[in-house]
Protein backbone atom coordinates (compact mmCIF):
# COMPACT_ATOMS: atom_id res chain seq x y z
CA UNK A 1 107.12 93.02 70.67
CA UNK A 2 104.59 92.64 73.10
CA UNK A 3 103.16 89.74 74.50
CA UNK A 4 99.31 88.60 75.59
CA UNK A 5 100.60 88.56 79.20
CA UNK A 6 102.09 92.19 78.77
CA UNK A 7 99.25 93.60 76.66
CA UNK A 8 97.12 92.23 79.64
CA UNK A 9 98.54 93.92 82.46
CA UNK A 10 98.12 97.14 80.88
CA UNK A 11 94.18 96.68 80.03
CA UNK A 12 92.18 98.46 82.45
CA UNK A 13 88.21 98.05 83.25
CA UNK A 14 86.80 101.78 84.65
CA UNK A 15 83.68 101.39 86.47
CA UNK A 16 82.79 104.81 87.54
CA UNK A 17 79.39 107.22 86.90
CA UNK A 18 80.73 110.44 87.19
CA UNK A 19 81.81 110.61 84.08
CA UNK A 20 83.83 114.06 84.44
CA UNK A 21 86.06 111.93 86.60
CA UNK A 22 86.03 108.90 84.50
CA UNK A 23 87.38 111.08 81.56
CA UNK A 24 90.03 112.21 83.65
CA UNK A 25 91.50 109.04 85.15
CA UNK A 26 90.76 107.68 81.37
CA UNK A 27 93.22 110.39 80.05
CA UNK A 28 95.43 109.96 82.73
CA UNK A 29 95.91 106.52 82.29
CA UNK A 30 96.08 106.53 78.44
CA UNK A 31 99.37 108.62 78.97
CA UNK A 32 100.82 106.29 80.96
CA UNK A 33 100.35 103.45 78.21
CA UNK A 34 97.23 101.65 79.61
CA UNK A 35 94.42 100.24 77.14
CA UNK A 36 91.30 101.82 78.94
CA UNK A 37 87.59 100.59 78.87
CA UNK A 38 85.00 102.64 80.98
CA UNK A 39 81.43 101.43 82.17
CA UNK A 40 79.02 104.17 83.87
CA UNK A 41 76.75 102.04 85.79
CA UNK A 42 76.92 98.51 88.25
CA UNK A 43 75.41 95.68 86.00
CA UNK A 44 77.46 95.95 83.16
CA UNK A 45 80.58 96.85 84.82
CA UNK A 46 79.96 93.29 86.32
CA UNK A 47 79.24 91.71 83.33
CA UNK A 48 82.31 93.33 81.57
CA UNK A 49 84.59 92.55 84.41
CA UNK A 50 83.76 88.84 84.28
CA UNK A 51 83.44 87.99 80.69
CA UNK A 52 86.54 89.50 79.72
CA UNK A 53 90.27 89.49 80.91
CA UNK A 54 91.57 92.72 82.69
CA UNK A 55 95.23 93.82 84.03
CA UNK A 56 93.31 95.84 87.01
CA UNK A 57 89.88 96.90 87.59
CA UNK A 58 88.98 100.42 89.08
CA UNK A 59 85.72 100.20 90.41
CA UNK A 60 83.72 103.00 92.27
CA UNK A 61 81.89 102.28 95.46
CA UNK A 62 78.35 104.17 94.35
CA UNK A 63 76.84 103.11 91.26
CA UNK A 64 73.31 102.63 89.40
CA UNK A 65 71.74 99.21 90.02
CA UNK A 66 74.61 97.66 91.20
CA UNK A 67 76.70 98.75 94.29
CA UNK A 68 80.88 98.35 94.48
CA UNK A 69 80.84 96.45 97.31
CA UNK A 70 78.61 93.69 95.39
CA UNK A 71 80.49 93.81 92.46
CA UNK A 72 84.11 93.06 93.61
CA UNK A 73 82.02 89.79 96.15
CA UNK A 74 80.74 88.59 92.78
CA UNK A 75 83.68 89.40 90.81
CA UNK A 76 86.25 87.78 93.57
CA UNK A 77 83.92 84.55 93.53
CA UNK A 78 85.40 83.84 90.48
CA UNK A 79 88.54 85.92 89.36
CA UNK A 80 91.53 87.29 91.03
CA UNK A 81 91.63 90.53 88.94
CA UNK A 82 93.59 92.67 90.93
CA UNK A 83 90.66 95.49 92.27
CA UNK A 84 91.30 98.96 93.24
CA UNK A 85 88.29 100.55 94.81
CA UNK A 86 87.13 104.30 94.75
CA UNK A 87 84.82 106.09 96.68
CA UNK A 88 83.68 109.54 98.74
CA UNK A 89 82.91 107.40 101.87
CA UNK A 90 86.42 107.03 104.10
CA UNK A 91 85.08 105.88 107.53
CA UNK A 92 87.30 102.49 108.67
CA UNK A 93 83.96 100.66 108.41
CA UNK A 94 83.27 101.65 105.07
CA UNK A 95 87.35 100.85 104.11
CA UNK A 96 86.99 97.42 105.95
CA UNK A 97 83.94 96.62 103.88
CA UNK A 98 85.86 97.65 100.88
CA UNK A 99 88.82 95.01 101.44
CA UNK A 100 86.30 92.62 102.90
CA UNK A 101 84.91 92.60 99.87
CA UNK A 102 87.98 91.33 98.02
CA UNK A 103 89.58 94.31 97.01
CA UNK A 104 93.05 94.66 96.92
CA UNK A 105 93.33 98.74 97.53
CA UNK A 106 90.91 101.04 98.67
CA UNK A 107 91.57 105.11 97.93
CA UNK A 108 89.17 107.56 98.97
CA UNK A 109 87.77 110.17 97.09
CA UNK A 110 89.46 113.25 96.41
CA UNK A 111 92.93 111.54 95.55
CA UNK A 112 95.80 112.50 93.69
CA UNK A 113 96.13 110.81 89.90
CA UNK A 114 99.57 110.26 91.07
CA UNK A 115 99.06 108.02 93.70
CA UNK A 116 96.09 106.14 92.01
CA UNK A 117 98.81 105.31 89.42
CA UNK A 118 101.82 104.37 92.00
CA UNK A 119 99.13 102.36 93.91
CA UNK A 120 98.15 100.43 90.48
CA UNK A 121 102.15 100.27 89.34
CA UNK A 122 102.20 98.83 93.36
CA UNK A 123 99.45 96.30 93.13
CA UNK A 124 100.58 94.66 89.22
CA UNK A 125 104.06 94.30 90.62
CA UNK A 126 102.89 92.55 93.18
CA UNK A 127 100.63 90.69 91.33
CA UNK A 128 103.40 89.67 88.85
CA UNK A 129 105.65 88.32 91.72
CA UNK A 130 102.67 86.44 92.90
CA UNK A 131 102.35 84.96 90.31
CA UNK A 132 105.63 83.31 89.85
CA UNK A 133 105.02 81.92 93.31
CA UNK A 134 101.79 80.47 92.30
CA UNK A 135 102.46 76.55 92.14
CA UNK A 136 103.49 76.14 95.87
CA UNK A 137 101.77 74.48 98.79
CA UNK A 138 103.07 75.96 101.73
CA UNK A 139 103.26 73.97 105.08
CA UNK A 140 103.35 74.92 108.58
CA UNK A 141 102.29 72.40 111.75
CA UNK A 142 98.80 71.46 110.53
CA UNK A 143 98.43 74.03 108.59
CA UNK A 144 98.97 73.92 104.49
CA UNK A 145 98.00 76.47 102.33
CA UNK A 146 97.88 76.08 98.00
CA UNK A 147 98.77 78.68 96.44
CA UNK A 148 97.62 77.86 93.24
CA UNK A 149 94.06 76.80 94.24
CA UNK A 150 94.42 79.12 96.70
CA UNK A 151 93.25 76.87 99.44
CA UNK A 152 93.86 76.64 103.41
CA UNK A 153 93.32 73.35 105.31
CA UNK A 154 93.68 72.78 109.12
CA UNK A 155 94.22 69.15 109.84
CA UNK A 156 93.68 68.46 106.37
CA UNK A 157 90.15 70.23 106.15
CA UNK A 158 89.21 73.13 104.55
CA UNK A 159 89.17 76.45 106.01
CA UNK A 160 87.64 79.62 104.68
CA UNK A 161 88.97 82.66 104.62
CA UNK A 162 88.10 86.30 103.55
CA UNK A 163 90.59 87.68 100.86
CA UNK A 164 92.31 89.72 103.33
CA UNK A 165 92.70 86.68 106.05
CA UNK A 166 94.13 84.61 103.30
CA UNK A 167 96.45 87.43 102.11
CA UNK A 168 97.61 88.06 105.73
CA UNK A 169 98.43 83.96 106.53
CA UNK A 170 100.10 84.11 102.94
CA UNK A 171 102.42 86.35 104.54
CA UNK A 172 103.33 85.05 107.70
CA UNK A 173 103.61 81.30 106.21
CA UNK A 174 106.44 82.65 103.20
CA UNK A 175 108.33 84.28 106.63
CA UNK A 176 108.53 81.10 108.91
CA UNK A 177 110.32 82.07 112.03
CA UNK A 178 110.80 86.00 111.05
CA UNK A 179 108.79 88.41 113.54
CA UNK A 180 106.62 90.76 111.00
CA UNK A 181 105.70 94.28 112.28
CA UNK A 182 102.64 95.57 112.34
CA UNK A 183 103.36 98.08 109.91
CA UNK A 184 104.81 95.50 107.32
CA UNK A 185 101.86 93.47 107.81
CA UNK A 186 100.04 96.54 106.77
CA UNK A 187 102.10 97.53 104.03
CA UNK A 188 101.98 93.84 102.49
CA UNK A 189 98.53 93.31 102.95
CA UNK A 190 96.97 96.40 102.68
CA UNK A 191 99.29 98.06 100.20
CA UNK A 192 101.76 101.00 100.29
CA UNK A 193 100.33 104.13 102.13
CA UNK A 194 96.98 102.63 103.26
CA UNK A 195 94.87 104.82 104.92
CA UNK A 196 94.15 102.24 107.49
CA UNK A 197 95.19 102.05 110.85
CA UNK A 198 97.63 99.26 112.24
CA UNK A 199 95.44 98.13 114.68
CA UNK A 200 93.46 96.35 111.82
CA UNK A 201 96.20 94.12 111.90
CA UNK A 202 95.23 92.90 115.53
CA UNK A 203 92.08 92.33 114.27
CA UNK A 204 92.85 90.46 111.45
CA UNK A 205 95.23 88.06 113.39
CA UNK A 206 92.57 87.50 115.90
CA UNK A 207 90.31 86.21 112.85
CA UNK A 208 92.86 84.11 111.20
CA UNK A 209 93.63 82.62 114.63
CA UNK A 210 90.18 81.90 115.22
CA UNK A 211 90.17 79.86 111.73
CA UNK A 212 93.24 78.11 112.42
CA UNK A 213 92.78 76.41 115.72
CA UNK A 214 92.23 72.92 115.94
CA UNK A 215 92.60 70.26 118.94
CA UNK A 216 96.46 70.53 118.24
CA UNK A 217 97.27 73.64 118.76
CA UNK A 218 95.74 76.73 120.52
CA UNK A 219 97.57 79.75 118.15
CA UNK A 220 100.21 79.19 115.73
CA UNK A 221 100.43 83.04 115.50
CA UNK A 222 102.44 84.60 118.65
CA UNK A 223 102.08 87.53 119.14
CA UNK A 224 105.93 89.58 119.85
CA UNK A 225 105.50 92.48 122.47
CA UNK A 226 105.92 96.01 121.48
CA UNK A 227 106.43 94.79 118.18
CA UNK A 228 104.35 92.46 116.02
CA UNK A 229 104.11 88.45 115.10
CA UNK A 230 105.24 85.80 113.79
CA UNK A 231 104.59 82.36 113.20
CA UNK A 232 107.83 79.94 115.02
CA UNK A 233 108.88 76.68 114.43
């Protein structure tokens, strides 16, 4: 018998106007046991997405009255519904803007249905492990980060962080004293095949070190030549 939690996970929220495509992934998913709801245009895909519970949301980029990018800010102000975005614009600005945003994966437009599924079966797995992690506060020098409120202080202040910053410290402060590659970083972060480059990680760590630097101490993340980070007791 199923339960709530498992009959969650598999209810998906479609927000996508070409509808030829929605019936597709629709069908597609179907098959592969997920409850499907599909919404053709911005404002009520918003309004569905926060006044009801969903396993994963699948949310196009272009829409009528209401953009993606707009909808996952509002949505992530006040959920964690894992996000998937999809859209016909793939420039590393637009795909930045698109994680930015809150979203967990970004996958360009044409795709395969078989990696918009192994990306979704990637993203609730992770999801599920997260969330039997979810009652820790993590510590590291003046840093402590709640994983439950999911909330980073510095010298007991508050900090804020862009979904993808917090994701990325997440990382490094569950591997105290283990160097992380760039391309794990990626991979954990960004999810499993990302179209993104690894020098978004640099980026990234120059932003959370940025956020994270206080009278005590000038970087807690050092940087490992020729291969990637890590944060050192």
């Amino acid at each position: 018998m199923k339960t709530y939690k498992d009959q969650m996970k598999k209810s998906v929220l479609l927000i996508e106007d070409e509808k030829s495509l929605a019936r597709f992934i629709e069908l597609e998913l179907e098959h592969e046991g997920f409850e499907v709801t599909t919404v053709y245009e911005g404002r009520e895909g918003l309004e569905k997405a926060l006044n009801d519970h969903w396993g994963i949301i699948i949310l196009d980029v272009m829409l009528p009255n209401l953009n993606g990018f707009e909808i996952c800010r509002r949505i992530r102000s006040k959920k964690q519904t894992p996000i998937i975005m999809l859209t016909a614009r793939d420039s590393v600005i637009d795909r930045v803007s698109g994680l930015d945003s809150g979203a967990d994966d970004y996958i360009p437009k044409p795709f395969a249905i078989e990696e918009l599924l192994a990306r979704i079966r990637s993203i609730l797995r992770r999801t599920e492990t997260e969330s039997d992690q979810n009652n820790a506060v993590l510590n590291f020098k003046n840093v402590s980060l709640d994983t439950a409120a999911r909330v980073v202080t510095v010298d007991k202040e508050p900090v804020e962080l862009t979904k993808t910053e917090y994701e990325l410290l997440l990382v490094f402060m569950r591997n105290i004293n283990r160097v992380l590659s760039r391309e794990l970083l990626l991979e954990q972060v960004w999810g499993y095949d990302t179209p993104v480059e690894t020098n978004i990680v640099d980026v990234y760590v120059r932003y959370l070190r940025n956020k994270l630097k206080s009278s005590a101490e000038d970087s807690i993340i050092q940087t490992v030549r020729g291969v990637g980070y890590v944060m050192r007791e």
